[in-house]
C-alpha atoms as a PDB file:
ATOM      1  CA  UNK A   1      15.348   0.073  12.290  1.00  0.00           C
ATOM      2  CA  UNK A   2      16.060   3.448  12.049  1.00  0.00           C
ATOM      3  CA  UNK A   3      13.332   5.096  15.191  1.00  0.00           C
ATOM      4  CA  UNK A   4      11.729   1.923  15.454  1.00  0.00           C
ATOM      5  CA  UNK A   5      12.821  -0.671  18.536  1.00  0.00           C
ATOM      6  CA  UNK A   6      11.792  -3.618  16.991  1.00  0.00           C
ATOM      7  CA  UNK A   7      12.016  -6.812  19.338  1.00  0.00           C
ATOM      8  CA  UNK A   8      13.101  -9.677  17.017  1.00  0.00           C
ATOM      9  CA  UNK A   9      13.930 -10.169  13.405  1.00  0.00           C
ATOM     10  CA  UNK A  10      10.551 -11.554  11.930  1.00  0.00           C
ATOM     11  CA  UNK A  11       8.982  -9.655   9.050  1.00  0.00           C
ATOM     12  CA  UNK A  12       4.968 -10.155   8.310  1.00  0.00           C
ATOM     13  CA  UNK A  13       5.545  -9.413   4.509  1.00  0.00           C
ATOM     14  CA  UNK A  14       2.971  -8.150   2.118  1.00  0.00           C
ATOM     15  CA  UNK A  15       0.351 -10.788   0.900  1.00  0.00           C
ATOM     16  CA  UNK A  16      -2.467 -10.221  -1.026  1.00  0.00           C
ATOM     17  CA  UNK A  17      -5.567 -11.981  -0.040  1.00  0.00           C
ATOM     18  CA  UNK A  18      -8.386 -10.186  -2.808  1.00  0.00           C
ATOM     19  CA  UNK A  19     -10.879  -9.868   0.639  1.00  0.00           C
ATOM     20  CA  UNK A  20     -11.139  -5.775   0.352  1.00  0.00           C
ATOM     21  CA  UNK A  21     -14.485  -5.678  -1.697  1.00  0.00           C
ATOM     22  CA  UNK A  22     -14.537  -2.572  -3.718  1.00  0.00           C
ATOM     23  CA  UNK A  23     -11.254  -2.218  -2.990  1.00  0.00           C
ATOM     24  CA  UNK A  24     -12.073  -0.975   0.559  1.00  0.00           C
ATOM     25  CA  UNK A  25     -10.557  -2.839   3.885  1.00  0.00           C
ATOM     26  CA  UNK A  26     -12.862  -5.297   6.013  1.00  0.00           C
ATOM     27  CA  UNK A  27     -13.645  -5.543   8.964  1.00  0.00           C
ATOM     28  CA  UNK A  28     -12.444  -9.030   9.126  1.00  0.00           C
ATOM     29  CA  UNK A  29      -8.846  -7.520   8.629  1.00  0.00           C
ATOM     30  CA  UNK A  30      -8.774  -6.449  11.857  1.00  0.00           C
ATOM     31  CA  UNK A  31      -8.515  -9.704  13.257  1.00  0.00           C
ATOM     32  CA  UNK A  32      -6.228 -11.051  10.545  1.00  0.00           C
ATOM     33  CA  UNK A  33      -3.759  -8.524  10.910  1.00  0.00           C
ATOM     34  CA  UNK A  34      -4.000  -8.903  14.935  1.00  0.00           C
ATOM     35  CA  UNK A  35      -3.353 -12.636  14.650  1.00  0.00           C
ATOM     36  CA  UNK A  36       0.013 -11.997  13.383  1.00  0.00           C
ATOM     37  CA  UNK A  37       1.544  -9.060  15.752  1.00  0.00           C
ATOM     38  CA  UNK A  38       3.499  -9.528  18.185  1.00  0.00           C
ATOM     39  CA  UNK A  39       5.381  -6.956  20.721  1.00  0.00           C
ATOM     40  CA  UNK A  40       7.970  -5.110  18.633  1.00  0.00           C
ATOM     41  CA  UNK A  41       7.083  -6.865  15.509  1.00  0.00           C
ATOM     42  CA  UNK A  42       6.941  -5.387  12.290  1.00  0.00           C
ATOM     43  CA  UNK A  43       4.278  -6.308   9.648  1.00  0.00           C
ATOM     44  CA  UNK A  44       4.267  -4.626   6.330  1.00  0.00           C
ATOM     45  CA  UNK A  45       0.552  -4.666   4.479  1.00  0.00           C
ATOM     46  CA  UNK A  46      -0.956  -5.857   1.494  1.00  0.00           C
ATOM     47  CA  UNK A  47      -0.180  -4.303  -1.602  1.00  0.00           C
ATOM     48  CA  UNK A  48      -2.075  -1.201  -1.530  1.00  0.00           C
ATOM     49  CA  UNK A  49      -3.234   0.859  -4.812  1.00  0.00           C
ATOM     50  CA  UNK A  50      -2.217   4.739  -4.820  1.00  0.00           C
ATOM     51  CA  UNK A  51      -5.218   5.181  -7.397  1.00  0.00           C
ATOM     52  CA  UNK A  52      -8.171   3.736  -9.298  1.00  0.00           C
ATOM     53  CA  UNK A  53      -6.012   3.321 -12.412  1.00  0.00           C
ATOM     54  CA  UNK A  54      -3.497   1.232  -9.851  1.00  0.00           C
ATOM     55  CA  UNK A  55      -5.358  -1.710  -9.318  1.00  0.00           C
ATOM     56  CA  UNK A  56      -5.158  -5.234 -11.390  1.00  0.00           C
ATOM     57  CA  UNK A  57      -6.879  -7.713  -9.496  1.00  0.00           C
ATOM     58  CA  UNK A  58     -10.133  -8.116  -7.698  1.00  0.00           C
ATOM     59  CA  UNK A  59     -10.691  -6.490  -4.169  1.00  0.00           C
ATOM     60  CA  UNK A  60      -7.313  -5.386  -3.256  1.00  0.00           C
ATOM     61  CA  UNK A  61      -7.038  -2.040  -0.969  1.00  0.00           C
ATOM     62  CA  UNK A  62      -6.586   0.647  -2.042  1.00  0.00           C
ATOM     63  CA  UNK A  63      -5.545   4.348   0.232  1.00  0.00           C
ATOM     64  CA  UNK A  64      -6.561   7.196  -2.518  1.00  0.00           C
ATOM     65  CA  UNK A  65      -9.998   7.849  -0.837  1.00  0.00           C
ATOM     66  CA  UNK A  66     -11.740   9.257   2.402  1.00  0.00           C
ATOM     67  CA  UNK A  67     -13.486   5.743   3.009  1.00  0.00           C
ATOM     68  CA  UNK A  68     -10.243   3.598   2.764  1.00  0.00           C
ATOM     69  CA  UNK A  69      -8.362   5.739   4.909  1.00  0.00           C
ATOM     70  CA  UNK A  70     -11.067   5.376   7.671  1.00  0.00           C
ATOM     71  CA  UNK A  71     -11.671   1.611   7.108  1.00  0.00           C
ATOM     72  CA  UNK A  72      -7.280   0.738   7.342  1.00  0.00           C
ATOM     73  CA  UNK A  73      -8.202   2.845  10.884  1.00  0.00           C
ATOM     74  CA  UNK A  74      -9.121   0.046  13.010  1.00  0.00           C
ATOM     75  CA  UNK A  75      -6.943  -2.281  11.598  1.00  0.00           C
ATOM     76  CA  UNK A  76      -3.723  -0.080  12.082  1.00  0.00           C
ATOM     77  CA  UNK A  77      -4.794   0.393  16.168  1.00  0.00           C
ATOM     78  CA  UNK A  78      -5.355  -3.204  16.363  1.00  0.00           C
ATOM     79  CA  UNK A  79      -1.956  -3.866  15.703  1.00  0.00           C
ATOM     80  CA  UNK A  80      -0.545  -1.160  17.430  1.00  0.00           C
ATOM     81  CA  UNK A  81      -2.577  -2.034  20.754  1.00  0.00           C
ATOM     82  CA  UNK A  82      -0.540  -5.303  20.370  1.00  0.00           C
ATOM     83  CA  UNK A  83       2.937  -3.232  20.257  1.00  0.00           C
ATOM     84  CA  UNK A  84       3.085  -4.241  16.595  1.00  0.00           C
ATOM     85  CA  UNK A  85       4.904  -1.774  13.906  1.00  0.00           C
ATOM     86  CA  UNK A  86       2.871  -1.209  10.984  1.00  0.00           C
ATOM     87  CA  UNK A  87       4.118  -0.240   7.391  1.00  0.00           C
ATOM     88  CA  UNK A  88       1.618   0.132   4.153  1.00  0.00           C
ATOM     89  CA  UNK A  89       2.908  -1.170   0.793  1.00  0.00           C
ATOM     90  CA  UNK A  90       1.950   1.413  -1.581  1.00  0.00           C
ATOM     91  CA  UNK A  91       1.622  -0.182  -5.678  1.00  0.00           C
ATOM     92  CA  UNK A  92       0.558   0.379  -8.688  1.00  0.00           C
ATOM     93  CA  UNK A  93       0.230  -2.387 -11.131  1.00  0.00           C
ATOM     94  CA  UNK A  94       0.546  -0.251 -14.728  1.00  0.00           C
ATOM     95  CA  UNK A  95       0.090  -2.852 -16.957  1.00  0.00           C
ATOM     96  CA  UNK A  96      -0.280  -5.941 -15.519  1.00  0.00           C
ATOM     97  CA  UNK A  97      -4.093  -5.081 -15.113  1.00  0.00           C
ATOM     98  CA  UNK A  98      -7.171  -5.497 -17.605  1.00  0.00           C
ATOM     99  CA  UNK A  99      -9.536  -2.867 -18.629  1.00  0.00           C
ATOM    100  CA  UNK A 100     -12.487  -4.741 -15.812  1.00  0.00           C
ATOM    101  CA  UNK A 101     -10.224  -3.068 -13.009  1.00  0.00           C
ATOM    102  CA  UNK A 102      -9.650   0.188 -14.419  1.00  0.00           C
ATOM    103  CA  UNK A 103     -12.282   3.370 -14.394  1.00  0.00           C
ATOM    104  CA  UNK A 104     -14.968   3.530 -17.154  1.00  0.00           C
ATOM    105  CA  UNK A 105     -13.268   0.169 -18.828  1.00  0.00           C
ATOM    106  CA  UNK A 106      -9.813   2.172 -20.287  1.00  0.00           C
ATOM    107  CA  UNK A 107      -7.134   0.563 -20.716  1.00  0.00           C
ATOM    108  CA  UNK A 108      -4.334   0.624 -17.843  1.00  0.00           C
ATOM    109  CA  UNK A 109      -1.419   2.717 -18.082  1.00  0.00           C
ATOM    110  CA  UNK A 110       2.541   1.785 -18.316  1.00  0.00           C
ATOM    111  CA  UNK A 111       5.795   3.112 -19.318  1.00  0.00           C
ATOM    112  CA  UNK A 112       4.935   1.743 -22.651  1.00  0.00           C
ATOM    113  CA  UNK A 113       2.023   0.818 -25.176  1.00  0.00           C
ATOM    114  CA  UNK A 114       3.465  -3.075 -25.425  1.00  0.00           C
ATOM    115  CA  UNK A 115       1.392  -5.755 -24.307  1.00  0.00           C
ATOM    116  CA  UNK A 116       2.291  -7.786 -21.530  1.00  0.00           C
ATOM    117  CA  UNK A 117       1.783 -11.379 -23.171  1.00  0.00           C
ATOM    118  CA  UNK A 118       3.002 -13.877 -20.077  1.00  0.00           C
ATOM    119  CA  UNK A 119       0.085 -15.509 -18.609  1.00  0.00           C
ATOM    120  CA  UNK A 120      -0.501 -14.836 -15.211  1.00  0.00           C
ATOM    121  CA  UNK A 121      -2.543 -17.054 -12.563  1.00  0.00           C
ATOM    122  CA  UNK A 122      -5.583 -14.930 -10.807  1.00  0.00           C
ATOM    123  CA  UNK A 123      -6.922 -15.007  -7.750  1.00  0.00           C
ATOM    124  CA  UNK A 124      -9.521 -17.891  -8.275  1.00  0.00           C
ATOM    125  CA  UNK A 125      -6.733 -20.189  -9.394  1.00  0.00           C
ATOM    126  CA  UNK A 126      -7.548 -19.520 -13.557  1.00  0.00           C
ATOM    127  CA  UNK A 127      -4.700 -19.370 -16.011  1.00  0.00           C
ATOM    128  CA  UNK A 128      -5.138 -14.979 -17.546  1.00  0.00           C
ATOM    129  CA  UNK A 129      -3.655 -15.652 -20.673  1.00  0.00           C
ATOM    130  CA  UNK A 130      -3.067 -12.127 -21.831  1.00  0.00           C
ATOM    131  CA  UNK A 131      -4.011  -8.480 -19.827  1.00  0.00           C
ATOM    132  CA  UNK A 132      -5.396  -5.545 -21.847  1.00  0.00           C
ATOM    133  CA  UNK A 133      -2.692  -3.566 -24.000  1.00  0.00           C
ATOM    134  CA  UNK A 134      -1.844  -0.547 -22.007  1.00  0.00           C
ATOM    135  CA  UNK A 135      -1.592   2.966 -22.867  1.00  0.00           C
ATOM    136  CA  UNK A 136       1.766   4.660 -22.600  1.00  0.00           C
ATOM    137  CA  UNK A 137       1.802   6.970 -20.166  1.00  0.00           C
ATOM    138  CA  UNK A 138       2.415  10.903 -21.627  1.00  0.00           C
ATOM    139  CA  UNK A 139       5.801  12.917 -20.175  1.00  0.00           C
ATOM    140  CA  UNK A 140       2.979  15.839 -18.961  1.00  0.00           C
ATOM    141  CA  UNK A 141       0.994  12.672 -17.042  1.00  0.00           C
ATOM    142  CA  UNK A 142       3.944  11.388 -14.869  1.00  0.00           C
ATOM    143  CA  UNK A 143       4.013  13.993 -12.300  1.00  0.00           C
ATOM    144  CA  UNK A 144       0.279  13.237 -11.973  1.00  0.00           C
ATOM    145  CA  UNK A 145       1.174   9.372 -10.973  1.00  0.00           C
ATOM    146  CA  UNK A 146       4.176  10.465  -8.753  1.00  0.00           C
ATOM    147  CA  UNK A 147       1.932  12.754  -7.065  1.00  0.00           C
ATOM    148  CA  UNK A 148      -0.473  10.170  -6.442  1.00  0.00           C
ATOM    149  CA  UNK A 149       1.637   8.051  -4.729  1.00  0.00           C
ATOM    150  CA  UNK A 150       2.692  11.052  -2.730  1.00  0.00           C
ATOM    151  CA  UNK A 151      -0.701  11.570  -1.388  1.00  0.00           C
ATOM    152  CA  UNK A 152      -1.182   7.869  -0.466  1.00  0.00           C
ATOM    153  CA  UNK A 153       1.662   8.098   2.033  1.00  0.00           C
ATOM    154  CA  UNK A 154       0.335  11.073   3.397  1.00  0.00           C
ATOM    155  CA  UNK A 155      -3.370   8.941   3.661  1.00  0.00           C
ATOM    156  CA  UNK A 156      -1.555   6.115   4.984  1.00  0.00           C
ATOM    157  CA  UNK A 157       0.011   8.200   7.826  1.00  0.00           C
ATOM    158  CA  UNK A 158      -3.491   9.512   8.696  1.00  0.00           C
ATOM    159  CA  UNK A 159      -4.671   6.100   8.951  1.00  0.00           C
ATOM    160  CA  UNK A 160      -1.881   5.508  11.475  1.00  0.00           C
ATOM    161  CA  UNK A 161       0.189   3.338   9.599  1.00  0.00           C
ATOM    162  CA  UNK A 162       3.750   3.893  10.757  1.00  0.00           C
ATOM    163  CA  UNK A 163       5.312   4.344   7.356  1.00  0.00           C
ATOM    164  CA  UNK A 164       5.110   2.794   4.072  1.00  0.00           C
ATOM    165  CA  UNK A 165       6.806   0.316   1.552  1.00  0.00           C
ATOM    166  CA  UNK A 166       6.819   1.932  -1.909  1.00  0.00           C
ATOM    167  CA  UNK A 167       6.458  -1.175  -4.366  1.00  0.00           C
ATOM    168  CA  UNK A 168       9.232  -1.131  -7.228  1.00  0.00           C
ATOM    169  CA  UNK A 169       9.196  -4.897  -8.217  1.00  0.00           C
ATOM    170  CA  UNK A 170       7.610  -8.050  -9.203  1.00  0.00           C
ATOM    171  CA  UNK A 171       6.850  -6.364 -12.445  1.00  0.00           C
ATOM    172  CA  UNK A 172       4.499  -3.565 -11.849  1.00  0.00           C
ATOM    173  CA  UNK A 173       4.805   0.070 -12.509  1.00  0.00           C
ATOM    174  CA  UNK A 174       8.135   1.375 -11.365  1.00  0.00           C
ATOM    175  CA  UNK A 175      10.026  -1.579 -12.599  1.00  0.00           C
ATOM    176  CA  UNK A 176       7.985  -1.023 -16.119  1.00  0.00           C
ATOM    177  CA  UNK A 177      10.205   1.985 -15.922  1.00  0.00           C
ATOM    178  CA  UNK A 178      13.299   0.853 -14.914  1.00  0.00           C
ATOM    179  CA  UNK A 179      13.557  -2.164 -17.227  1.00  0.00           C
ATOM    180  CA  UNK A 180      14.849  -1.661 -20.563  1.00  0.00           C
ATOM    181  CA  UNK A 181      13.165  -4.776 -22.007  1.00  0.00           C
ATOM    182  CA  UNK A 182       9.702  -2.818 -20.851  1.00  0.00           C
ATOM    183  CA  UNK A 183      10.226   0.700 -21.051  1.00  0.00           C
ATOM    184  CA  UNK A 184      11.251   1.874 -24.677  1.00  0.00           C
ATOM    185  CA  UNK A 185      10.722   5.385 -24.022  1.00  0.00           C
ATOM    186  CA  UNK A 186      12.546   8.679 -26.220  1.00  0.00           C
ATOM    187  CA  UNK A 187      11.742  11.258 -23.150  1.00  0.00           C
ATOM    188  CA  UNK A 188      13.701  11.730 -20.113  1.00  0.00           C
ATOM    189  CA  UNK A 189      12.045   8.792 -18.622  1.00  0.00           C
ATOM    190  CA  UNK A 190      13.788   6.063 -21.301  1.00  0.00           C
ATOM    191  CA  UNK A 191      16.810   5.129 -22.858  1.00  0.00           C
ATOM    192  CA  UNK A 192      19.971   5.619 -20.150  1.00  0.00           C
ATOM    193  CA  UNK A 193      19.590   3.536 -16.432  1.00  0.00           C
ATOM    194  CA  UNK A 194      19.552   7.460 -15.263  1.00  0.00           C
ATOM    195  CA  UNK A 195      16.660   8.194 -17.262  1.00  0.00           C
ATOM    196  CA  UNK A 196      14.906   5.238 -16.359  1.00  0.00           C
ATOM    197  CA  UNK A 197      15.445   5.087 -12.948  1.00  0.00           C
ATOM    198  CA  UNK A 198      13.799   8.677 -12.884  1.00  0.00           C
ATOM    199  CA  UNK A 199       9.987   7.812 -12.200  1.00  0.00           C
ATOM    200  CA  UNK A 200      11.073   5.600  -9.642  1.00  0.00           C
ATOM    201  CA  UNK A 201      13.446   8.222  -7.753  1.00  0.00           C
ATOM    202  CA  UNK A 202      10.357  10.812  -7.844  1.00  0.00           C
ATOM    203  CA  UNK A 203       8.171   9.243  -6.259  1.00  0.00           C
ATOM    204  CA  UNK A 204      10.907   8.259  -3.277  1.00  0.00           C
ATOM    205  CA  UNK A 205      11.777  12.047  -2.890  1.00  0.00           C
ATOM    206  CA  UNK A 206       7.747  12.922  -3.200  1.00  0.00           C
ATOM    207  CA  UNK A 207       6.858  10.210  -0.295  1.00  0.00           C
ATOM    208  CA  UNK A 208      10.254  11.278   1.614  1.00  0.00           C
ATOM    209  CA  UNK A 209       9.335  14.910   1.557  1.00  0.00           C
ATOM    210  CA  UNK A 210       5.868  14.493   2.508  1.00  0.00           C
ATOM    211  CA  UNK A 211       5.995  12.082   5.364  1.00  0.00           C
ATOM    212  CA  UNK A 212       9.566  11.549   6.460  1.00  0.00           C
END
C-alpha cells in the first residue's frame, strides 16, 4: 500500500468506543490498540475530531491540542513496537452533534441551517430523537474548517501516526457538503456536484500538501 509493506490483508477499522474523557486519549488505549496489531498489520483509529466544534458524542479523541497529541504518543509506539501500521481517522461531525458537545453551548455547524430530524442511538444505548439545529457555515468560515483539518494531520504525524483517514461519510461534515438533499447552498460550495464536492477536495489537497 503505496510505501507501506503490509503483511496480510486484515484492516483494524475505525470504532468508536466514547473512553477518551474530555476528549483526550487513555492510557488504557495503549493496551487496546496493542491487542489488535500484528506484524505488518494496518489499524486505522477511532474517529478523531479536527476541532472543538467537531465533536458529537461523549469522550471521543480529538488531535487539535498540545495534550492530545502527547497522550495518542504512547499509543502510536505501542503499535509500532509490534510492527503494526498506524493511520488516524480525522472527522468532523457538523451537524449530527448537540449544543452539550460544542464550545460555550452554540449550536454545531453544517453546510446548512436544516435540522437533522432522524433519531440516532447514543453511546449509552438511548434513542436521540432530534440533535440541535445547526448553523450554516459562512463562505469566509470554510477555509477556517479546511485549515483545521490541515493542522490535525500535521498533529497526527507528530504523534507518530503513520498517516491519516480523512472521514467523508456516514453522514458527517464533508458528505453534508456533497449531498444535495443536505447541502442547499447558493455559493461556490452548493448547487453543481463540482461545487459541492469543493469542501471536500480542499481539505484532501490541504492534508496532501502538508503531510504527504
Amino acid at each position: 500500500m503505496g510505501k507501506f509493506n503490509l503483511a496480510h490483508r486484515v484492516v483494524l477499522a475505525p470504532l468508536t468506543r466514547q473512553r477518551s474523557y474530555n476528549n483526550v486519549p487513555q492510557p488504557h488505549a495503549v493496551l487496546y490498540y496493542s491487542q489488535r496489531t500484528s506484524n505488518g498489520g494496518l489499524l486505522i483509529s477511532e474517529a478523531t475530531g479536527v476541532s472543538e466544534t467537531a465533536q458529537g458524542f461523549p469522550n471521543t479523541p480529538g488531535i487539535w491540542t498540545k495534550e492530545q497529541v502527547e497522550a495518542w504518543k504512547p499509543i502510536v509506539d505501542a503499535v509500532h513496537a509490534k510492527g503494526g501500521t498506524f493511520f488516524c481517522q480525522i472527522w468532523h461531525v457538523g451537524r449530527v452533534s448537540d449544543s452539550v458537545y460544542q464550545p460555550n453551548g452554540q449550536a454545531p455547524i453544517s453546510s446548512t441551517d436544516k435540522p437533522l430530524l432522524t433519531p440516532q442511538i447514543g453511546g449509552d444505548g438511548v434513542e436521540i430523537p432530534q440533535f440541535t439545529p445547526p448553523r450554516r457555515l459562512r463562505t469566509e468560515e470554510i477555509p477556517n474548517i479546511v485549515n483545521h483539518f490541515r493542522l490535525a494531520a500535521r498533529n497526527a504525524i507528530e504523534a507518530g501516526f503513520d498517516g491519516v483517514e480523512i472521514h467523508g461519510a456516514h453522514g458527517y461534515l464533508l458528505e453534508q457538503f456533497m449531498k444535495d438533499k443536505a447541502n442547499d447552498r447558493t455559493d461556490e460550495y452548493g448547487g453543481s456536484l463540482e461545487n459541492r464536492c469543493r469542501f471536500t477536495l480542499e481539505i484532501v489537497e490541504a492534508v496532501a500538501n502538508e503531510i504527504a
